[in-house]
C-alpha atoms as a PDB file:
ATOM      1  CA  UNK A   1       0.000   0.000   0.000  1.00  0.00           C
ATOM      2  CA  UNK A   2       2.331   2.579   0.737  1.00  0.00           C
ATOM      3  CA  UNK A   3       4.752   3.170  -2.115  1.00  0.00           C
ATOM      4  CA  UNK A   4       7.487   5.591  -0.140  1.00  0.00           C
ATOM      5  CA  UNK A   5       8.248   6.417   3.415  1.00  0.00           C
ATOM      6  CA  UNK A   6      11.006   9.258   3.760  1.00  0.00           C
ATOM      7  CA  UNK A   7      11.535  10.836   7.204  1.00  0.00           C
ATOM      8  CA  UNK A   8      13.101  13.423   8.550  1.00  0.00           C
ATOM      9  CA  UNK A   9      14.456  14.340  11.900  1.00  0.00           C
ATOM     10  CA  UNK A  10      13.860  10.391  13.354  1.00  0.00           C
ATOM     11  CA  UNK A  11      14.971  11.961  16.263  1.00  0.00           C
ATOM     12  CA  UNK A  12      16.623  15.268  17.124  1.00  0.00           C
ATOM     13  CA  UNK A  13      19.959  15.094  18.586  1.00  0.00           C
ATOM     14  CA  UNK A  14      20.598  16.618  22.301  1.00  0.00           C
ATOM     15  CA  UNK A  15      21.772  19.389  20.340  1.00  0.00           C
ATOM     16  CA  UNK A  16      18.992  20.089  18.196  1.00  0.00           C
ATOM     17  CA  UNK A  17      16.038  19.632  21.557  1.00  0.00           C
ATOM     18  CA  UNK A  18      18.027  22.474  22.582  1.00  0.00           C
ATOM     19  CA  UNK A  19      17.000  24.908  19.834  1.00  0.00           C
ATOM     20  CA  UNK A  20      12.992  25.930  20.118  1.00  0.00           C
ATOM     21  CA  UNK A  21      10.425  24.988  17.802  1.00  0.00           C
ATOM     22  CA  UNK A  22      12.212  22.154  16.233  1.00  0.00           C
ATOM     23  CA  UNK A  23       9.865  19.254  15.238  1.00  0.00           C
ATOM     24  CA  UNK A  24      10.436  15.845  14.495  1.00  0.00           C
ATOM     25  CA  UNK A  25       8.538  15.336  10.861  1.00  0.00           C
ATOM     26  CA  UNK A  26       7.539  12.058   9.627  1.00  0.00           C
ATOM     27  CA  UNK A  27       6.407  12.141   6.113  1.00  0.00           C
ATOM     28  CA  UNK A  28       4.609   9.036   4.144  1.00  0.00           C
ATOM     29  CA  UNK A  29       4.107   9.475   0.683  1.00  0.00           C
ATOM     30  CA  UNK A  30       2.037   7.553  -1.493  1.00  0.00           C
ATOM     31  CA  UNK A  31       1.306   7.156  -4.940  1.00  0.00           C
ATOM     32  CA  UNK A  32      -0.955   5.151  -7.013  1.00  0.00           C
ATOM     33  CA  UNK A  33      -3.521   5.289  -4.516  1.00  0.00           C
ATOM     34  CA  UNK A  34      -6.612   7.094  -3.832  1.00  0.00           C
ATOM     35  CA  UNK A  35      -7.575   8.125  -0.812  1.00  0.00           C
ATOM     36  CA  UNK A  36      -9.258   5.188   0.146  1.00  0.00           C
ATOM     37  CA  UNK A  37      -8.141   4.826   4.131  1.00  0.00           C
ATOM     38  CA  UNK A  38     -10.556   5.623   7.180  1.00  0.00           C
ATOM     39  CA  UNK A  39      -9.239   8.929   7.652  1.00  0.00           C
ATOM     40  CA  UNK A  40     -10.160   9.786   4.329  1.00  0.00           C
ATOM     41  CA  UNK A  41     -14.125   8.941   5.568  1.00  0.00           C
ATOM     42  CA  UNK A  42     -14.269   5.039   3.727  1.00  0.00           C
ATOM     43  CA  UNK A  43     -15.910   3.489   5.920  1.00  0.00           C
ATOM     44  CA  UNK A  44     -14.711  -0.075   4.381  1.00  0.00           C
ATOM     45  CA  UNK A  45     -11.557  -0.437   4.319  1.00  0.00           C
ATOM     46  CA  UNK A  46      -9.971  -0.794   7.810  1.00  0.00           C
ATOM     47  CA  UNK A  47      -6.179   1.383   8.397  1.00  0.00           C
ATOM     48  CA  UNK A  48      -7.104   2.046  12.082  1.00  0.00           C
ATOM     49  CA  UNK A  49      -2.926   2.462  12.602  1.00  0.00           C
ATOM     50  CA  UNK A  50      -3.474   5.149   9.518  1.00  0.00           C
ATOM     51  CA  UNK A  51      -6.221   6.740  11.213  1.00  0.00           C
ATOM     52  CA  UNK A  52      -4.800   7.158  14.382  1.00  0.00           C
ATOM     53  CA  UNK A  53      -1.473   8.802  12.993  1.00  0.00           C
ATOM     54  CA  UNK A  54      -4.002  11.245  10.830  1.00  0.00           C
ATOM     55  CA  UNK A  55      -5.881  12.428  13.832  1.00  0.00           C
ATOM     56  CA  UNK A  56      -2.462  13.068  15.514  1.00  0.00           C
ATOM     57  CA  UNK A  57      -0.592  15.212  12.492  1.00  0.00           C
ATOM     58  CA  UNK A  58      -1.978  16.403   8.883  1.00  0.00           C
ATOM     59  CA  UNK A  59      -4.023  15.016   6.790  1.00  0.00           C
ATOM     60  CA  UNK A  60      -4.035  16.337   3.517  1.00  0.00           C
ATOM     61  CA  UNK A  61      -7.561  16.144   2.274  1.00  0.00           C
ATOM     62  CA  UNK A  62      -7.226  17.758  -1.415  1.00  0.00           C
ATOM     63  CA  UNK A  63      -4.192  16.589  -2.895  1.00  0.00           C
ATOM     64  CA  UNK A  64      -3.772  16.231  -6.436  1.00  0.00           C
ATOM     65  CA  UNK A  65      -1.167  14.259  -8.647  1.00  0.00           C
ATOM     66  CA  UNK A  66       1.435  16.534 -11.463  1.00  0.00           C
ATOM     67  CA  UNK A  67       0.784  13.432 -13.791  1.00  0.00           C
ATOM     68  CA  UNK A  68      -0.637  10.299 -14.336  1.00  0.00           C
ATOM     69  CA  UNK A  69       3.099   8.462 -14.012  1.00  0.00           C
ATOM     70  CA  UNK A  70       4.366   8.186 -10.298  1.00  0.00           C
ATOM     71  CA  UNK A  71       8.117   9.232 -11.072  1.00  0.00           C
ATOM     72  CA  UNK A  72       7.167  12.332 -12.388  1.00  0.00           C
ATOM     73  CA  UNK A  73       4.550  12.944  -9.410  1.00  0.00           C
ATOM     74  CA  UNK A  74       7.456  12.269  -6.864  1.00  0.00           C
ATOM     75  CA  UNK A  75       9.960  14.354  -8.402  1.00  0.00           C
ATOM     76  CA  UNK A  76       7.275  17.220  -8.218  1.00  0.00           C
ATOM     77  CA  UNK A  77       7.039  16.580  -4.467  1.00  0.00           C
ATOM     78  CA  UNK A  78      10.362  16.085  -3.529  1.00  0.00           C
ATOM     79  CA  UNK A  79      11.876  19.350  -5.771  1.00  0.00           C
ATOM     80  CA  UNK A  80       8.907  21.646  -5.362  1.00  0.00           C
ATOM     81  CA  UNK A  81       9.401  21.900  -9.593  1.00  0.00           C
ATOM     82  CA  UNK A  82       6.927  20.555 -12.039  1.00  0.00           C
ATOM     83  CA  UNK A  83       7.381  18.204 -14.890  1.00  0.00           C
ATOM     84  CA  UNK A  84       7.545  20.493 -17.721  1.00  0.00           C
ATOM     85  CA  UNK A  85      10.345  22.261 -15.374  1.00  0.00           C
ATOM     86  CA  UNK A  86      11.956  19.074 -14.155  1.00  0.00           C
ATOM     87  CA  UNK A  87      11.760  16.871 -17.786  1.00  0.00           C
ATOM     88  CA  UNK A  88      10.605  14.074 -16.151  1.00  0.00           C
ATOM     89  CA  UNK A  89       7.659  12.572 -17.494  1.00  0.00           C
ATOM     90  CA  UNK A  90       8.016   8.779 -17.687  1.00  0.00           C
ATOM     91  CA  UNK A  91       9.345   5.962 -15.291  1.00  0.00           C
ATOM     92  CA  UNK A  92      13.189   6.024 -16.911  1.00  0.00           C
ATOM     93  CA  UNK A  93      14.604   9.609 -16.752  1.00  0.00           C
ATOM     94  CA  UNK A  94      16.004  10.684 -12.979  1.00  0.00           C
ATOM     95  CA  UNK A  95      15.674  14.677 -11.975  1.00  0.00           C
ATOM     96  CA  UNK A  96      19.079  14.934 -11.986  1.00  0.00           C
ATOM     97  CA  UNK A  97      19.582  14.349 -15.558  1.00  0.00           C
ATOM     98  CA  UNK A  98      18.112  18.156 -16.074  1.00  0.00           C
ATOM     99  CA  UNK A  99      18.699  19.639 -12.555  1.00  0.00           C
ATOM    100  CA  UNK A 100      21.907  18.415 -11.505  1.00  0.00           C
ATOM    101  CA  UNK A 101      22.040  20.861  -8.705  1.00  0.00           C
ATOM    102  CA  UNK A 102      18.459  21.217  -7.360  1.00  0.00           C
ATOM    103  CA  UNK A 103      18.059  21.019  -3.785  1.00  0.00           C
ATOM    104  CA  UNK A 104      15.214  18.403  -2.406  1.00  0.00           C
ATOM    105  CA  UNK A 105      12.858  18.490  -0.030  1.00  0.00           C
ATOM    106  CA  UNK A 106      15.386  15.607   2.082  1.00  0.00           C
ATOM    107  CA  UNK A 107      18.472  17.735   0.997  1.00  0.00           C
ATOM    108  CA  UNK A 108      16.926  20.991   2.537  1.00  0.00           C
ATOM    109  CA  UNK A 109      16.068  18.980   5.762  1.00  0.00           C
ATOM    110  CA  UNK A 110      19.257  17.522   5.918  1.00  0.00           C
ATOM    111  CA  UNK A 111      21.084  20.736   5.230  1.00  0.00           C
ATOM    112  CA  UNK A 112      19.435  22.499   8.350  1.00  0.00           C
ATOM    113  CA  UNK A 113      20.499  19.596  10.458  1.00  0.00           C
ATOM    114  CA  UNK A 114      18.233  17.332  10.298  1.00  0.00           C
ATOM    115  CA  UNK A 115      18.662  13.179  10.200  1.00  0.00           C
ATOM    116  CA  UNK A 116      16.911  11.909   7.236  1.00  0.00           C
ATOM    117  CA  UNK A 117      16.030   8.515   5.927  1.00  0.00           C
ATOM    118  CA  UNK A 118      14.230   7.381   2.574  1.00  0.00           C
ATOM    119  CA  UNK A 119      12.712   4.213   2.438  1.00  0.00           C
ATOM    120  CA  UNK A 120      10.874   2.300  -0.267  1.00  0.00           C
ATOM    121  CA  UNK A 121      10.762   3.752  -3.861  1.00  0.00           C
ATOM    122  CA  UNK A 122      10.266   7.212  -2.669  1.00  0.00           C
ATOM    123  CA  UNK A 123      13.511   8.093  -5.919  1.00  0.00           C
ATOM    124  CA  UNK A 124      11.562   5.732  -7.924  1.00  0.00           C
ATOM    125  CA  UNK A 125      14.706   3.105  -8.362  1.00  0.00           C
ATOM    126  CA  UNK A 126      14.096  -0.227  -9.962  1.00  0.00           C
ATOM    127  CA  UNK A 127      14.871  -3.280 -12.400  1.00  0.00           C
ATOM    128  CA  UNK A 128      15.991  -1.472 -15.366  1.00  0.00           C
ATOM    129  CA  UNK A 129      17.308  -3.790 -18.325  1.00  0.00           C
ATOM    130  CA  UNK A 130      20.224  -0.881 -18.919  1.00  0.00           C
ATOM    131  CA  UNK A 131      21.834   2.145 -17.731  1.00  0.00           C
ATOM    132  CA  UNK A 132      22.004   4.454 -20.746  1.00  0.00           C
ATOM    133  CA  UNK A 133      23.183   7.566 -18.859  1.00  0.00           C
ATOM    134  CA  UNK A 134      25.361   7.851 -15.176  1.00  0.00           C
ATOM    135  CA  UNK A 135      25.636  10.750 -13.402  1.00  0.00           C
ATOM    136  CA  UNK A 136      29.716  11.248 -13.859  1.00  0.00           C
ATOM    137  CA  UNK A 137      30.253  12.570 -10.065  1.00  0.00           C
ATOM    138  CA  UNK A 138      28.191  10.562  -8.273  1.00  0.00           C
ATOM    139  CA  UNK A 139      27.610   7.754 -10.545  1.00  0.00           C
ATOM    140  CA  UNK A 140      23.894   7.908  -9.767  1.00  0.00           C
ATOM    141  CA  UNK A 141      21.786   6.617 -12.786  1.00  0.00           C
ATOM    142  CA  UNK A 142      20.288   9.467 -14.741  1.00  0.00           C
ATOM    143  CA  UNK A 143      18.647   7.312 -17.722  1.00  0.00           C
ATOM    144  CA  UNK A 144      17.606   3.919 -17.709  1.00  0.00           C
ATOM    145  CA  UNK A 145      15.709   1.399 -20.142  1.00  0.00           C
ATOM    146  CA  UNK A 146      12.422   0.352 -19.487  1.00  0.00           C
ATOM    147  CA  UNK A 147      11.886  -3.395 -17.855  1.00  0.00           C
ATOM    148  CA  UNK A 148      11.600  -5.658 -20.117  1.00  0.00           C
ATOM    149  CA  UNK A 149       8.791  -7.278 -17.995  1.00  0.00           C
ATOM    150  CA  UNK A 150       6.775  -6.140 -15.457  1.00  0.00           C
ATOM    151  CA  UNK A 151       4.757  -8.166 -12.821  1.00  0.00           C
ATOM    152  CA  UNK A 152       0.652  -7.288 -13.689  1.00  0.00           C
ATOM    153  CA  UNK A 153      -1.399  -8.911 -10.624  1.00  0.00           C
ATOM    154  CA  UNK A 154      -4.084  -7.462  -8.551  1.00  0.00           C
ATOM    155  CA  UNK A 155      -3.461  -4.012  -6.744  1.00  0.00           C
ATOM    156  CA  UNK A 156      -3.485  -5.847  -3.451  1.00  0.00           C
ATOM    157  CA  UNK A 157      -1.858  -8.887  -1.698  1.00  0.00           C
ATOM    158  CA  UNK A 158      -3.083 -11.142   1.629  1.00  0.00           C
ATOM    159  CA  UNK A 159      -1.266 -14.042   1.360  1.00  0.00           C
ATOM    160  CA  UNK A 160      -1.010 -16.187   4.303  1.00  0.00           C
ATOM    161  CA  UNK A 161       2.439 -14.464   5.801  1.00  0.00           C
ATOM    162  CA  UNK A 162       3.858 -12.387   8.300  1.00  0.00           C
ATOM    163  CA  UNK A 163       3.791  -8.865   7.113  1.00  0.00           C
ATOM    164  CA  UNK A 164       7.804  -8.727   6.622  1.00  0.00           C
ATOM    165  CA  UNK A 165       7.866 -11.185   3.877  1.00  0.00           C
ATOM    166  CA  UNK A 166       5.979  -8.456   1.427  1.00  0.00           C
ATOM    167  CA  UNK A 167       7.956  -5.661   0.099  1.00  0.00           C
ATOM    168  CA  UNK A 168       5.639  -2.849   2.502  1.00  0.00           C
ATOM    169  CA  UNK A 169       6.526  -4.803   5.639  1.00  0.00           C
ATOM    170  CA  UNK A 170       9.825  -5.010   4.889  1.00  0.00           C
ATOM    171  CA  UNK A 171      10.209  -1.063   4.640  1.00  0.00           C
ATOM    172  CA  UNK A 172       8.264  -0.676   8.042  1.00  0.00           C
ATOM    173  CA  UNK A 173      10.498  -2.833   9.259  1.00  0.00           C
ATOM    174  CA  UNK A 174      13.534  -1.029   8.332  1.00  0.00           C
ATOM    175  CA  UNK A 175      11.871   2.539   9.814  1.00  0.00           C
ATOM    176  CA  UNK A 176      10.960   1.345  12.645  1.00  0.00           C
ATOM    177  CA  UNK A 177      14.736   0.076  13.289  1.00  0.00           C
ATOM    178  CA  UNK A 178      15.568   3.010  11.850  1.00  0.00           C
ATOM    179  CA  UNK A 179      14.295   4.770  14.383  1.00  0.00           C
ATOM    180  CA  UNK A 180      15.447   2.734  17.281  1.00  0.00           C
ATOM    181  CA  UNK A 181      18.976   2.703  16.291  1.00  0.00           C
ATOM    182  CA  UNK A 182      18.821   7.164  15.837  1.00  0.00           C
ATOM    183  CA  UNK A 183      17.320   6.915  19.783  1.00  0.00           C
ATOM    184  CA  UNK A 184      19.957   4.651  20.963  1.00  0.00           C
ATOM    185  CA  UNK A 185      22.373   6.472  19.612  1.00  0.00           C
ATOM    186  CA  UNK A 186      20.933  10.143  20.714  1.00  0.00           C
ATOM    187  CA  UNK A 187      21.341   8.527  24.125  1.00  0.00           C
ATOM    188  CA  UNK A 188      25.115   8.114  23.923  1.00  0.00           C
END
C-alpha cells in the first residue's frame, strides 16, 4: 500500500532539543492510490494504525497528482518543480539528468540539520534492463531502459504471511529500526 516512506528528523539530537520549535517530521508518501483509508471517511476499508497517525498530524484532504506516471509525481514533491520544469515525465529519466544541482525536499532537511532517511521507492529506483546515462560525479543513474517485464497482478496482496515477507513490511520494518537505532544512539 504505501509506495514511499522518507523521514526526517527520526529523532533530534541533544543538540537540536536544545533549539525551540524544532519538530520531528515524519512524512509518508504515497502514490498510485486514492484516498481510500478511514481517515479519508471510507468506511470499508480498515487502516485504524493510519487513522490514528491522521488524527495526531496532517491530513491532507485535497491533494492532487502533477501526472498520471508516479516518477514524475514524486519528483514534483520532492523538488517543489513541475514536470515540464523538471523533464521528467516517464518511469526512466532521474531529476538529476536536467537539474543536476536542485536542492530536495530531504536535501533541505538535511542541510538544516536534520537526520533523514528514505525508504521504499520514494527516488523511484528499480529493475531497469540498462543504464544508458550515469551521473559522472556521483555515478547515480540518470537514464535507464524500461523493464523488459513487469509483474501485472491485482493491486493488493493477503497471502497467508507475516507482514515482513511483502515488500511494505519489509520497509516498516527497516523505519521502525531506523528509528530505534537514531534513539539509541541520541542517548550516547
Amino acid at each position: 500500500m504505501v509506495a514511499g516512506l522518507l523521514s526526517f528528523g527520526v529523532r533530534a539530537s541533544a543538540a537540536e532539543k536544545e533549539q525551540a520549535g524544532r519538530f520531528n517530521v515524519l512524512m509518508i508518501a504515497v502514490d498510485d492510490l486514492r484516498p481510500e483509508a478511514g481517515c479519508y471517511g471510507n468506511p470499508v476499508i480498515k487502516t485504524p494504525h493510519l487513522d490514528a497517525l491522521a488524527q495526531r498530524g496532517t491530513t491532507f484532504l485535497r491533494a492532487y497528482c502533477q501526472q498520471a506516471v508516479c516518477s514524475p509525481s514524486r519528483t514534483s514533491l520532492l523538488t517543489g518543480l513541475r514536470p515540464d520544469t523538471t523533464k521528467v515525465y516517464d518511469l526512466q529519466t532521474h531529476f538529476r539528468l536536467n537539474l543536476p544541482d536542485v536542492v530536495t525536499l530531504p536535501q533541505h532537511f538535511k542541510e538544516c540539520g536534520y537526520h533523514t532517511v528514505g525508504l521504499s521507492k520514494i527516488y523511484h529506483g528499480g529493475p531497469a534492463t540498462k543504464v544508458l546515462k550515469r551521473d559522472a560525479k556521483t555515478g547515480v543513474p540518470l537514464k535507464l531502459t524500461a523493464p523488459r517485464f513487469r509483474a501485472r497482478g491485482p493491486a493488493w496482496e493477503d497471502p497467508d504471511v507475516p507482514d515482513n515477507a511483502l515488500p511494505d513490511g519489509k520497509t516498516a520494518d527497516c523505519g521502525a529500526n531506523t528509528r530505534i537505532s537514531r534513539s539509541r544512539s541520541d542517548r550516547r
